[in-house]
C-alpha atoms as a PDB file:
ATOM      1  CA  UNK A   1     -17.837  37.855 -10.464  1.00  0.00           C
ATOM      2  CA  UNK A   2     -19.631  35.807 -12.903  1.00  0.00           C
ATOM      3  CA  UNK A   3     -20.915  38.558 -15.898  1.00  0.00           C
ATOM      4  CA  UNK A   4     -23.357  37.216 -18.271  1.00  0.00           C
ATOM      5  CA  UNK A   5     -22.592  39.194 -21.140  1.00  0.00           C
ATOM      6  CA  UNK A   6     -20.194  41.423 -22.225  1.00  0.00           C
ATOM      7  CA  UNK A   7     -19.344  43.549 -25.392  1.00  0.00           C
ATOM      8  CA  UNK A   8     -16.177  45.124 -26.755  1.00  0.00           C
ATOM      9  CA  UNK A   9     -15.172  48.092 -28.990  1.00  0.00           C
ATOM     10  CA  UNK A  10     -11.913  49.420 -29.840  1.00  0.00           C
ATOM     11  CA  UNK A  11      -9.950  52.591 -29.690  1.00  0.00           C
ATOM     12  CA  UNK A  12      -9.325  55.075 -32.575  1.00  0.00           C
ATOM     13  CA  UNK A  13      -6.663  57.263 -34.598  1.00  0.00           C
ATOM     14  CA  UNK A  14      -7.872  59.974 -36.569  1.00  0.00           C
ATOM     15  CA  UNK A  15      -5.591  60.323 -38.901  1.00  0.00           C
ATOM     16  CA  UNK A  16      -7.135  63.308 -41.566  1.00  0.00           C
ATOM     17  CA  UNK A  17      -9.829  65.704 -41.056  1.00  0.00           C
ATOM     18  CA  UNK A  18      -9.562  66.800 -37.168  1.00  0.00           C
ATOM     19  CA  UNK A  19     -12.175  69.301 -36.741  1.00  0.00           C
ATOM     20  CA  UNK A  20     -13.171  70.196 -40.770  1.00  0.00           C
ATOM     21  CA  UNK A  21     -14.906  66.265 -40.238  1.00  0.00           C
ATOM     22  CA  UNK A  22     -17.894  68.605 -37.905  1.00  0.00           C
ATOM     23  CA  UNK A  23     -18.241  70.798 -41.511  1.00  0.00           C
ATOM     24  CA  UNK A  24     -18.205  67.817 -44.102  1.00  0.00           C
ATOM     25  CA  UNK A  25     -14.930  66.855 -44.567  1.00  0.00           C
ATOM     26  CA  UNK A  26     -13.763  63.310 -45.410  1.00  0.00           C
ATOM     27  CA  UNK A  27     -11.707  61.813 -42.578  1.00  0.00           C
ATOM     28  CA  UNK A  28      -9.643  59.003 -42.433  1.00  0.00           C
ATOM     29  CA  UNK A  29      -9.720  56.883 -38.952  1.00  0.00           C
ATOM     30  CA  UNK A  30      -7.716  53.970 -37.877  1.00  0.00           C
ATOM     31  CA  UNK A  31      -9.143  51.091 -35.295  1.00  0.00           C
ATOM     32  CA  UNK A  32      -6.310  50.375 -32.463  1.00  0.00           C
ATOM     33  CA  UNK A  33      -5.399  47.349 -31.199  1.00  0.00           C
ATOM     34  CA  UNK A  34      -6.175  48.251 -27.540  1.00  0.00           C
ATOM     35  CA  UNK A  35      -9.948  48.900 -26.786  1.00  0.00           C
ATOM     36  CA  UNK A  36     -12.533  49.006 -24.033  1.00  0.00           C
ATOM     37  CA  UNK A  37     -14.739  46.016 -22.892  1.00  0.00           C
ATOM     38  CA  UNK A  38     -18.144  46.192 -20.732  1.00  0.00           C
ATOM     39  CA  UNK A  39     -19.219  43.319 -18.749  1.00  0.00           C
ATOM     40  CA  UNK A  40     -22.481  43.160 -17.544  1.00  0.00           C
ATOM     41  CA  UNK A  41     -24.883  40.919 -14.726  1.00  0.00           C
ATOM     42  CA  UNK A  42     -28.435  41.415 -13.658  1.00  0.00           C
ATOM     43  CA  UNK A  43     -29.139  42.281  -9.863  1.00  0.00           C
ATOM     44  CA  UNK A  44     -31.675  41.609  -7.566  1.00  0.00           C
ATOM     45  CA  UNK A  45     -31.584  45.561  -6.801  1.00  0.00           C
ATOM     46  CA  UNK A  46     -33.023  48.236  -9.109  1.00  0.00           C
ATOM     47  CA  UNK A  47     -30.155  50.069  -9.196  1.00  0.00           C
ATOM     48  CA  UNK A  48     -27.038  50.033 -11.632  1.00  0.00           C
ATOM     49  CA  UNK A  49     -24.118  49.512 -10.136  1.00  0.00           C
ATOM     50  CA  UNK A  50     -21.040  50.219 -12.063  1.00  0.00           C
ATOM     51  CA  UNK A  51     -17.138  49.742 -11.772  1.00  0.00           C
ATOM     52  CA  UNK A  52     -14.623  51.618 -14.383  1.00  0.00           C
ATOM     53  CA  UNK A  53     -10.944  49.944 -14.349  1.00  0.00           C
ATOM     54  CA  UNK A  54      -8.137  50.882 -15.690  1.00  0.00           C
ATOM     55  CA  UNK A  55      -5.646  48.961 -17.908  1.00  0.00           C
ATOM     56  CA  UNK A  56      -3.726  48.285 -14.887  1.00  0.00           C
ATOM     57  CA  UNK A  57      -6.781  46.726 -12.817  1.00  0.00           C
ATOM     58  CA  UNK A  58      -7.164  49.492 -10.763  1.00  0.00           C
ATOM     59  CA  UNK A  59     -11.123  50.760  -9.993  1.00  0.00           C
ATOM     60  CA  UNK A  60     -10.947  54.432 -11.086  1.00  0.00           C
ATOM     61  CA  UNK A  61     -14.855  55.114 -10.965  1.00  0.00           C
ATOM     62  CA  UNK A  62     -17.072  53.386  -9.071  1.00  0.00           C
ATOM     63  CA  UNK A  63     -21.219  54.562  -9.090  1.00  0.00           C
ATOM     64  CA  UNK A  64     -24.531  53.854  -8.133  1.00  0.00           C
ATOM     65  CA  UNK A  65     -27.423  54.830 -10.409  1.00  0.00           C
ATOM     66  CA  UNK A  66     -30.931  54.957  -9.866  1.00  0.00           C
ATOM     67  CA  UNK A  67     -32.183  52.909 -12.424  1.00  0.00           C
ATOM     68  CA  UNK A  68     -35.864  54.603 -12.415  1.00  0.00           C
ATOM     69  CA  UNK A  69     -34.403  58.165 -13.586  1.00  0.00           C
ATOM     70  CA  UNK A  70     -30.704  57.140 -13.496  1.00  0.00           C
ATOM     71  CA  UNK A  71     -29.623  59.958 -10.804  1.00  0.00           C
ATOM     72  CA  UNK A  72     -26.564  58.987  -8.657  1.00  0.00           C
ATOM     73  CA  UNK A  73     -26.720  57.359  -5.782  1.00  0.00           C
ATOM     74  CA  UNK A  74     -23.061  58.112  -4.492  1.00  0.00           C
ATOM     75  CA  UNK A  75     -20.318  58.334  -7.222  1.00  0.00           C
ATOM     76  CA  UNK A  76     -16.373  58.368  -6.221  1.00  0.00           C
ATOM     77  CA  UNK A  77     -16.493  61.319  -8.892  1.00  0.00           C
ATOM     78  CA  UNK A  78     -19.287  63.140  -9.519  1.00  0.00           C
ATOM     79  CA  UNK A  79     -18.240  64.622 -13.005  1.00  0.00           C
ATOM     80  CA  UNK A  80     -17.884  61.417 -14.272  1.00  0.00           C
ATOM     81  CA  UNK A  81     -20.860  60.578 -12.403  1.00  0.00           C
ATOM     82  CA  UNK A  82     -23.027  63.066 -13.886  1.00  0.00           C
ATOM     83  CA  UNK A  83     -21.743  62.095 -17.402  1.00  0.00           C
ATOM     84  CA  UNK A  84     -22.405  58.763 -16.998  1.00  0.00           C
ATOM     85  CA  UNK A  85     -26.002  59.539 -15.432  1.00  0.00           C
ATOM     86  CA  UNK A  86     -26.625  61.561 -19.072  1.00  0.00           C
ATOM     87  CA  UNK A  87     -25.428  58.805 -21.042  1.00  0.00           C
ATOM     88  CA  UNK A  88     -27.930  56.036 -19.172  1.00  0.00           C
ATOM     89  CA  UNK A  89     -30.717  58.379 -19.851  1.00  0.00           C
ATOM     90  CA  UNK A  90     -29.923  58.936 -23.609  1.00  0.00           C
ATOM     91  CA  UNK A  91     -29.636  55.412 -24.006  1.00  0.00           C
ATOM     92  CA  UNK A  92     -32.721  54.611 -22.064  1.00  0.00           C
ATOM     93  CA  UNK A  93     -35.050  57.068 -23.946  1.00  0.00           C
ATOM     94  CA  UNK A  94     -33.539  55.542 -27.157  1.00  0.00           C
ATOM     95  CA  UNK A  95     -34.128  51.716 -25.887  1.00  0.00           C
ATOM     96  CA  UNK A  96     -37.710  50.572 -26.481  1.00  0.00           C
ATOM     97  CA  UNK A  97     -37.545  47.991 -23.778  1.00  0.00           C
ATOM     98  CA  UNK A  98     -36.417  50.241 -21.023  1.00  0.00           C
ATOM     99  CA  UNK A  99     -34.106  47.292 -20.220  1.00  0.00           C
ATOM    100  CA  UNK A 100     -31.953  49.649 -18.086  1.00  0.00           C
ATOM    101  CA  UNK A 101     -34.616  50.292 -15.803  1.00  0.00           C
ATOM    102  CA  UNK A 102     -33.611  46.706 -14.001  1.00  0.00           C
ATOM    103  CA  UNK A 103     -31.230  45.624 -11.912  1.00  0.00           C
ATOM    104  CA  UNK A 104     -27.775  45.775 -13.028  1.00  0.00           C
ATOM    105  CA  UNK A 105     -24.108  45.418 -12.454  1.00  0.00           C
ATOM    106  CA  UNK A 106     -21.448  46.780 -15.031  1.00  0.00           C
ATOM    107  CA  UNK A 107     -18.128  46.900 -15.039  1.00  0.00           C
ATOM    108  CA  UNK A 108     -16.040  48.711 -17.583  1.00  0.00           C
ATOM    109  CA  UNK A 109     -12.144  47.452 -18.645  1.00  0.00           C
ATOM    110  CA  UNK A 110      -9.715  49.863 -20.826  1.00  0.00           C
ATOM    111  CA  UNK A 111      -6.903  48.381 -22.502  1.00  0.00           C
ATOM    112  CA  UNK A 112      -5.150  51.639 -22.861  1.00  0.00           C
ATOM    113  CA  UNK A 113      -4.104  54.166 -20.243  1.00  0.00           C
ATOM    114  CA  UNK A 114      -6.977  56.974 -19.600  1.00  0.00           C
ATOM    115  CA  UNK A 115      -4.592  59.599 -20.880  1.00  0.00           C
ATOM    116  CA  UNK A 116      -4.086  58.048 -24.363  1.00  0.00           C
ATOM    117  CA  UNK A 117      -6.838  59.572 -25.549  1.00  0.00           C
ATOM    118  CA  UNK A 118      -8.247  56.441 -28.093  1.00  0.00           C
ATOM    119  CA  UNK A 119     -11.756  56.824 -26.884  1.00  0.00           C
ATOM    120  CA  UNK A 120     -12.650  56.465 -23.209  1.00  0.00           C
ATOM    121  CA  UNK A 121     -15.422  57.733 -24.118  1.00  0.00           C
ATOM    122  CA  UNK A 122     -16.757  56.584 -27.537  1.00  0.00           C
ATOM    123  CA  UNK A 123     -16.073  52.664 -27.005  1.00  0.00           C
ATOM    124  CA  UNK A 124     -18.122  53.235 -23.666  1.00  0.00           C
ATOM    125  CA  UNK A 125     -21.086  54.555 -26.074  1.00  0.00           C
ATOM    126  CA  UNK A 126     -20.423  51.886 -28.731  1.00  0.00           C
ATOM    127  CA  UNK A 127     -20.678  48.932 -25.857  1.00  0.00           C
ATOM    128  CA  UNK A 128     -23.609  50.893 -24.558  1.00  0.00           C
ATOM    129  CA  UNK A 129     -25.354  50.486 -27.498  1.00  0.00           C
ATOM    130  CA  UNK A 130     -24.428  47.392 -28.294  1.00  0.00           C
ATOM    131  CA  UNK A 131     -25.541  46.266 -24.865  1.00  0.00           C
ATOM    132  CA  UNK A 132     -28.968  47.890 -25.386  1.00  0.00           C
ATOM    133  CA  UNK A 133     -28.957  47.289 -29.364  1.00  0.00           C
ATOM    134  CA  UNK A 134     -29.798  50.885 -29.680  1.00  0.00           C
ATOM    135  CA  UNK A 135     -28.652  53.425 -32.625  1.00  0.00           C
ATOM    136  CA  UNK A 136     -24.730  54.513 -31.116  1.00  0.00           C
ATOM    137  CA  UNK A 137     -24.779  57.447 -33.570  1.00  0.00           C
ATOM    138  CA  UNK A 138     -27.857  58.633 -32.151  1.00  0.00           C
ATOM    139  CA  UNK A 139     -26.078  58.152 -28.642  1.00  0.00           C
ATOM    140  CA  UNK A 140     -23.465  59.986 -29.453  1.00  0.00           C
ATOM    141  CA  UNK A 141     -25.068  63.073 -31.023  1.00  0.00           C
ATOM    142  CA  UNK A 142     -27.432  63.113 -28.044  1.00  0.00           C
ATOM    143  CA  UNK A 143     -24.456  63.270 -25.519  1.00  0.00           C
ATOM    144  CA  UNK A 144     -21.658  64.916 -27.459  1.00  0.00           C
ATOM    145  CA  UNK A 145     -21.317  67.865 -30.057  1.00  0.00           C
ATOM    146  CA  UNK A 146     -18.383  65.630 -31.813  1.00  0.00           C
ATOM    147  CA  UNK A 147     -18.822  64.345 -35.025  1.00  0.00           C
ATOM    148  CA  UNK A 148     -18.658  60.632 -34.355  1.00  0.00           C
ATOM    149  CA  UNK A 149     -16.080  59.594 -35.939  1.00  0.00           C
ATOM    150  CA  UNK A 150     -14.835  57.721 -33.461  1.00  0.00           C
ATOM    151  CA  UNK A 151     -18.266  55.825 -32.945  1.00  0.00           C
ATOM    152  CA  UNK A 152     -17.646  54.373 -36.380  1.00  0.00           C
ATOM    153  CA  UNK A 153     -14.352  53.475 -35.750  1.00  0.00           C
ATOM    154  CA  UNK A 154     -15.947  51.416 -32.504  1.00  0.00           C
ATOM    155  CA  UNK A 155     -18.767  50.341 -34.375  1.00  0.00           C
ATOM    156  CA  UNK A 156     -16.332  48.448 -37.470  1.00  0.00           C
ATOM    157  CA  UNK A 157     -13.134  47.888 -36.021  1.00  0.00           C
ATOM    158  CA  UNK A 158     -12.287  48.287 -40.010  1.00  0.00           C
ATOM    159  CA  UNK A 159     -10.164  51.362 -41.435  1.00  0.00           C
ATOM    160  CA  UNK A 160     -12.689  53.823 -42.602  1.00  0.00           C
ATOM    161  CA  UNK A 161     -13.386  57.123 -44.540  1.00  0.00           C
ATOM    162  CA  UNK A 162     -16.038  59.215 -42.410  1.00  0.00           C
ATOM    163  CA  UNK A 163     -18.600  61.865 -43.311  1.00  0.00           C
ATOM    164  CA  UNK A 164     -21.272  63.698 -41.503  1.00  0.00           C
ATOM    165  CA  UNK A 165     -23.555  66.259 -42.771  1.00  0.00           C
ATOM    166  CA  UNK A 166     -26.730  67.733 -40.432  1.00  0.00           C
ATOM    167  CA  UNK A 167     -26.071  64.147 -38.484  1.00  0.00           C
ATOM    168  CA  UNK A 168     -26.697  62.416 -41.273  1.00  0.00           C
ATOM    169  CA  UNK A 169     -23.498  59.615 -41.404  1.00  0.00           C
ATOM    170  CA  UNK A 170     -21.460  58.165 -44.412  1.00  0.00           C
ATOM    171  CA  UNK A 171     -18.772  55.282 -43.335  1.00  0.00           C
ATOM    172  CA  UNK A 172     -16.839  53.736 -45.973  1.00  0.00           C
ATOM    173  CA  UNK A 173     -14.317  50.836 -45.134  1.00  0.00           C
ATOM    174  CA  UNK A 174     -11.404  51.035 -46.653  1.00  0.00           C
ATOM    175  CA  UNK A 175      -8.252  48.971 -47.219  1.00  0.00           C
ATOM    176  CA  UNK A 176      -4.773  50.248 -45.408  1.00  0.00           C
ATOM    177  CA  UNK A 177      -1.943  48.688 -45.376  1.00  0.00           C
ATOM    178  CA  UNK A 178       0.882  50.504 -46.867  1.00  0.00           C
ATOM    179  CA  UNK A 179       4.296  48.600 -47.924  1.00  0.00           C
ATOM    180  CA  UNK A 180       6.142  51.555 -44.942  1.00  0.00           C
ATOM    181  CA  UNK A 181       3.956  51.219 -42.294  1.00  0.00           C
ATOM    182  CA  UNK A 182       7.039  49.455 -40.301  1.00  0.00           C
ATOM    183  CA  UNK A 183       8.099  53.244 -40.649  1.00  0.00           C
ATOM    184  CA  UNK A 184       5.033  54.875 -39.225  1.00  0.00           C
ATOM    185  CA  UNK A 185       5.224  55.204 -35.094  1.00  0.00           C
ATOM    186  CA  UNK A 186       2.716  57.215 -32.809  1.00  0.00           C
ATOM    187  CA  UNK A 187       4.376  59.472 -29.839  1.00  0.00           C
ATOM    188  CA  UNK A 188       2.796  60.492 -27.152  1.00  0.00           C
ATOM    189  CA  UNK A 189       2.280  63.917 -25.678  1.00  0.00           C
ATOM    190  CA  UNK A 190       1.920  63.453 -22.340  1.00  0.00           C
ATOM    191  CA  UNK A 191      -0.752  65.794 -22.561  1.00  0.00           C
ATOM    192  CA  UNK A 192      -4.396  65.998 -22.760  1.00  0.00           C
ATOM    193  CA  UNK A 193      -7.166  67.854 -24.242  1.00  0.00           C
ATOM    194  CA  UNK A 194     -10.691  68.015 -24.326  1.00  0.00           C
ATOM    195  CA  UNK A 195     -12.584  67.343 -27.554  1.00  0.00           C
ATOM    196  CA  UNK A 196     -15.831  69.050 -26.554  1.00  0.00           C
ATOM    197  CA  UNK A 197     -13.660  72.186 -25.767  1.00  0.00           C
ATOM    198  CA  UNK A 198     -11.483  71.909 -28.937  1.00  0.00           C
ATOM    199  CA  UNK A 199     -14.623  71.717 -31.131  1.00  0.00           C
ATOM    200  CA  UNK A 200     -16.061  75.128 -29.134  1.00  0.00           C
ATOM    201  CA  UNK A 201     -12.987  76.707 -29.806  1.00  0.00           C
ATOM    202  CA  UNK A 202     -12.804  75.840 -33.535  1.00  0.00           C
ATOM    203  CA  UNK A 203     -16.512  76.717 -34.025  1.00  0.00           C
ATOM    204  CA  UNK A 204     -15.244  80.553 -33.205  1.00  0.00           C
ATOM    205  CA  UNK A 205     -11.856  80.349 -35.276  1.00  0.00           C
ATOM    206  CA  UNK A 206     -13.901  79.453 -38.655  1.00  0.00           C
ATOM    207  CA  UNK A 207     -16.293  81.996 -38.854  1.00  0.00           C
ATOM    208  CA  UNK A 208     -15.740  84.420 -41.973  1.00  0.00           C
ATOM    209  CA  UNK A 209     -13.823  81.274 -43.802  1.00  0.00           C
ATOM    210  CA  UNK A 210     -15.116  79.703 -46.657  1.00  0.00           C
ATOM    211  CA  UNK A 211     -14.277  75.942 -45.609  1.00  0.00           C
ATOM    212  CA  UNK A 212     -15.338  74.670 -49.107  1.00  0.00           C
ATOM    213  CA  UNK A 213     -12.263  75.074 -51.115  1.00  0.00           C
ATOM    214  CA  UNK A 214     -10.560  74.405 -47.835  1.00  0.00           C
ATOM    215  CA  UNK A 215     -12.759  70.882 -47.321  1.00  0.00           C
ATOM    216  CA  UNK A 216     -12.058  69.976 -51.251  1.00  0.00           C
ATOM    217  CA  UNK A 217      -8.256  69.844 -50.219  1.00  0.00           C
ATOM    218  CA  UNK A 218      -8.735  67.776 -47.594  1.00  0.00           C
ATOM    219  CA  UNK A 219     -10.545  65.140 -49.056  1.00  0.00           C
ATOM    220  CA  UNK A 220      -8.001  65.382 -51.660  1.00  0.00           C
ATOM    221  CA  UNK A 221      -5.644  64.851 -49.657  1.00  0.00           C
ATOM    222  CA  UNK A 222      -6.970  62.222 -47.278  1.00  0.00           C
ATOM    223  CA  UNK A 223      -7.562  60.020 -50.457  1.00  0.00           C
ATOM    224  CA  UNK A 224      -3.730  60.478 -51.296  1.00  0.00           C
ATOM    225  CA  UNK A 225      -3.075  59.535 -47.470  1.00  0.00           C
ATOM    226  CA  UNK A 226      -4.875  56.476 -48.198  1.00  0.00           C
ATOM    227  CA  UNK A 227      -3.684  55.328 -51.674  1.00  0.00           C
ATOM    228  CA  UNK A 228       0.092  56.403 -51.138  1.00  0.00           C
ATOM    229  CA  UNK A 229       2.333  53.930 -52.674  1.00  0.00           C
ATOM    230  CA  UNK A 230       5.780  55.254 -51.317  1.00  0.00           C
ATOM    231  CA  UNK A 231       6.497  56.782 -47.985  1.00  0.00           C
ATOM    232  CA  UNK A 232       7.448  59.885 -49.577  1.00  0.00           C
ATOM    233  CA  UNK A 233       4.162  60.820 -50.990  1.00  0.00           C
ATOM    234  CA  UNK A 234       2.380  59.749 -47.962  1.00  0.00           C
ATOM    235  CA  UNK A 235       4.348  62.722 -45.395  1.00  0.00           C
ATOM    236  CA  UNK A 236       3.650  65.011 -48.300  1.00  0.00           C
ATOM    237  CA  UNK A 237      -0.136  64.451 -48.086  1.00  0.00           C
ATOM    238  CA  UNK A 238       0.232  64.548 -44.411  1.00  0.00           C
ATOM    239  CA  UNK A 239       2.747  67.491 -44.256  1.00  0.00           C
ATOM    240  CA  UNK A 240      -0.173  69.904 -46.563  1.00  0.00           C
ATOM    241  CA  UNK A 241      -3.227  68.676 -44.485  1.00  0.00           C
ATOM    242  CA  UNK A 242      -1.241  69.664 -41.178  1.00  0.00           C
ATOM    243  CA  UNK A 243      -0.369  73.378 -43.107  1.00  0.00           C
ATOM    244  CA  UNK A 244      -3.855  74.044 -43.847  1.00  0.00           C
ATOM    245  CA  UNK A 245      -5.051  73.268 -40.395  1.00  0.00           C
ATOM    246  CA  UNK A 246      -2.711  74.916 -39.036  1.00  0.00           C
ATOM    247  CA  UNK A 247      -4.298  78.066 -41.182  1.00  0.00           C
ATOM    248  CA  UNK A 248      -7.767  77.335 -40.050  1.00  0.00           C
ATOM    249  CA  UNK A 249      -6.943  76.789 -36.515  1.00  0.00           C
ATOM    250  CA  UNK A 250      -4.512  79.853 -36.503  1.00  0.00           C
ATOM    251  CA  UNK A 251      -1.892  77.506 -34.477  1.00  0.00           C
ATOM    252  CA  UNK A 252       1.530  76.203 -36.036  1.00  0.00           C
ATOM    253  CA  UNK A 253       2.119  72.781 -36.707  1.00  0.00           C
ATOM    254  CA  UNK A 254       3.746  70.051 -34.416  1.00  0.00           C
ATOM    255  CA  UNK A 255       6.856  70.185 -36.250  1.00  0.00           C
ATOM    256  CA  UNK A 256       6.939  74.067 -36.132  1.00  0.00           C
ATOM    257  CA  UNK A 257       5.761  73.713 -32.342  1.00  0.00           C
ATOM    258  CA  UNK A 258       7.541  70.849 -30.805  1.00  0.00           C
ATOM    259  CA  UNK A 259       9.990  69.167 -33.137  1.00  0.00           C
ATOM    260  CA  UNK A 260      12.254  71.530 -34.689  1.00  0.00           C
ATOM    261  CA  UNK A 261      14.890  69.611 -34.812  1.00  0.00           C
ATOM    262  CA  UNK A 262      13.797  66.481 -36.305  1.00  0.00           C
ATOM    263  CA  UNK A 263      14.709  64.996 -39.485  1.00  0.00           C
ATOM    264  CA  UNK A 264      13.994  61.911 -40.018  1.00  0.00           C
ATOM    265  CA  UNK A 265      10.836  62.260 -41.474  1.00  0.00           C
ATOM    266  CA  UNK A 266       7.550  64.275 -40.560  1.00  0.00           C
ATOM    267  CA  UNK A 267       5.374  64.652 -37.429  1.00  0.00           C
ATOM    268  CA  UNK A 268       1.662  65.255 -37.565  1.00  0.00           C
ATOM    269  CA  UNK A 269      -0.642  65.890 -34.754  1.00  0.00           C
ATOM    270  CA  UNK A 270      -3.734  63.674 -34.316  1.00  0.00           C
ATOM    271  CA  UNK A 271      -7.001  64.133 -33.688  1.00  0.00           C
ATOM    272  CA  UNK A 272      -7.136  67.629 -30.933  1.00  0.00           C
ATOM    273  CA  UNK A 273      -3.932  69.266 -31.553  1.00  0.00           C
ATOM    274  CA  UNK A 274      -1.706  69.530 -29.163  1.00  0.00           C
ATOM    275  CA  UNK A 275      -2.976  66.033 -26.821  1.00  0.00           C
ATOM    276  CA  UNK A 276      -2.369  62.271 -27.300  1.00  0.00           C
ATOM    277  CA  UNK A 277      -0.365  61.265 -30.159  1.00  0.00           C
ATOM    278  CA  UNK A 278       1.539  62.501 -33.013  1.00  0.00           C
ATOM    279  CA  UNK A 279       2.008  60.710 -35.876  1.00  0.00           C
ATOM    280  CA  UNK A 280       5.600  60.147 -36.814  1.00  0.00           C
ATOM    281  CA  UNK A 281       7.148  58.561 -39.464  1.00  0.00           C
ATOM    282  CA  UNK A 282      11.615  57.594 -39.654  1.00  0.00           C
ATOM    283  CA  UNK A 283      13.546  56.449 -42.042  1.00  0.00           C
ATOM    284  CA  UNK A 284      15.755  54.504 -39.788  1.00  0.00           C
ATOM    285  CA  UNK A 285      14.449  52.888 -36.124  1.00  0.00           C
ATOM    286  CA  UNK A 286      17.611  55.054 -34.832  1.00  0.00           C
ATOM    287  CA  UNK A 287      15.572  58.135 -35.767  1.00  0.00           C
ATOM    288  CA  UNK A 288      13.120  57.745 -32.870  1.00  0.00           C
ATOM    289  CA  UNK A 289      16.394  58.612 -30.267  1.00  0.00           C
ATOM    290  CA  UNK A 290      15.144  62.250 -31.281  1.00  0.00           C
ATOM    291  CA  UNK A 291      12.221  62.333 -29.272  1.00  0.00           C
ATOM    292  CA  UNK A 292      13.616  59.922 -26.525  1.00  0.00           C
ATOM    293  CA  UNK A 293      15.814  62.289 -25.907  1.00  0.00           C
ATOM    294  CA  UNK A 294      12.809  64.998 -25.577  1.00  0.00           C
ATOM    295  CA  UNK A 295      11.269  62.785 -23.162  1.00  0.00           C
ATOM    296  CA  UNK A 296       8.609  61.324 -25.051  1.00  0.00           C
ATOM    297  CA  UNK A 297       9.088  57.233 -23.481  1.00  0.00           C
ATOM    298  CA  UNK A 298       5.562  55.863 -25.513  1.00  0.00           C
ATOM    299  CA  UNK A 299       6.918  54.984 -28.764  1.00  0.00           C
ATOM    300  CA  UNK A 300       4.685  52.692 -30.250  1.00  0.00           C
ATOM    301  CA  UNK A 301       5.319  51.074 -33.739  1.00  0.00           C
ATOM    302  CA  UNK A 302       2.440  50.822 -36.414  1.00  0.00           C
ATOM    303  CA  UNK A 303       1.970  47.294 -35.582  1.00  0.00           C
ATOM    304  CA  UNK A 304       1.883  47.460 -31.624  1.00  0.00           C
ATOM    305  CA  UNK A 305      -1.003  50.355 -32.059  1.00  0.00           C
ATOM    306  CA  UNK A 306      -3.456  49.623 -35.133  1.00  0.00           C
ATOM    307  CA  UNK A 307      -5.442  46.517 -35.169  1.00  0.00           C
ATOM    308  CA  UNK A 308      -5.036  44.333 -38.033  1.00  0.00           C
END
């Protein structure tokens, strides 16, 4: 089919400040190489028809949308379906032009398998809104209780420092590009988690802390993340931030949970712990046999997963 626009966003790593970024805290975020692309063609219908694929070509939601109030039609999944029906309303209400409220065909491409967990999700809002030219950060907050990190990351394709305070965003690009990032991998899980439910269960575990001495030391330490000139300092700016989530989220860390046994550097979960990727970083490429032999098979180097 011939599509007469399209728009593109890319995945994300957060690398510092999982969950403390909802309270304030700096966090670090990486663009990855593999992203999402929408493609989009008027119709002679009023009615939005949309396609999702997957990185293998499959369909794996296909929906038609009113496009008056943006109710479904018939959905092959109605959860996504009803998500998706929230998001074209947000966007709508936010687009002066009530564009959406023609005729359209869309079709949505990932890059990266739905379980990676790099932002199904947040590229879809970012290409939304760059479809529509609408605010994504007011998207986002309108749609999700996250704290949009990940919509900057899609927004800038550029490594970034992120704040948010009362919804009020701070994005600073930054430079990263450390001399051992041919020592820096990402494994993954095999497992997935929620974000909305991760942030409802953090929301319970931090009441009674004072997260201001504990926010100080992360941005601290995400600021030594970034400006690490040896690989050693780097894990031990990585190893404290994972100890003092661990603390706040009352749940041991991925070394202490899953990799015992490993020495050939550190491990450090990303984003919601315990889903997706850990970070992992080896001395020597023979290292990574460790968690082959766990059964972890998606090994990717730094290179193959951040964009450059």
């Amino acid at each position: 089919m011939d599509y007469k626009q399209s728009f593109y966003s890319p995945g994300k790593l957060l690398i510092t400040g999982e969950y403390l970024v909802i309270d304030g805290a700096k966090a670090f975020a990486l663009p990855t190489k593999k992203g999402q692309r929408l493609s989009i063609k008027p119709s002679s219908h009023l009615e939005i028809h949309w396609t999702s694929v997957d990185a293998n070509g499959q369909t794996w939601f296909e929906g038609l949308f009113n496009s008056h109030d943006f109710s479904t039609v018939h959905s092959t999944n109605t959860e996504i379906a009803s998500r998706l029906s929230n998001i074209l309303k947000a966007a709508n209400h936010l687009d002066q032009s009530n564009s959406l409220q023609n005729g359209w065909i869309v079709r949505t491409e990932l890059e990266f398998p739905n379980n990676w967990g790099l932002g199904s999700s947040s590229t879809l809002l970012c290409n939304v809104a760059k479809w529509l030219d609408i605010d994504a950060f007011k998207l986002h907050f309108t749609v999700s209780n996250g704290s949009g990190y990940d919509i900057a990351s899609g927004m800038e394709n550029k490594p970034l420092f992120y704040e948010v305070h009362d919804q009020k965003t701070s994005v600073e690009l930054v430079s990263f590009n450390p001399s051992f990032k041919h020592q820096i991998y990402f494994v993954h899980l095999n497992q997935k988690q929620t974000s909305d439910t991760e942030v409802q269960k953090y929301s319970e575990l931090k009441k009674g802390l004072d997260l201001t001495p504990i926010i100080a030391d992360i941005n601290r330490l995400t600021n030594e993340v970034l400006t690490a000139t040896h690989l050693a300092a780097f894990e031990n700016a990585l190893t404290q931030h994972e100890q003092i989530l661990s603390y706040v989220l009352q749940r041991e860390t991925s070394q202490e949970t899953l990799f015992q046994m490993y020495r050939g550097g550190i491990t450090k979960y990303l984003g919601a712990w315990g889903g997706d990727f850990v970070l992992v970083t080896a001395k020597e490429e023979a290292d990574l046999d460790y968690f082959k032999a766990k059964g972890y098979q998606t090994i990717l180097t730094y290179s193959d997963m951040i964009a450059d």
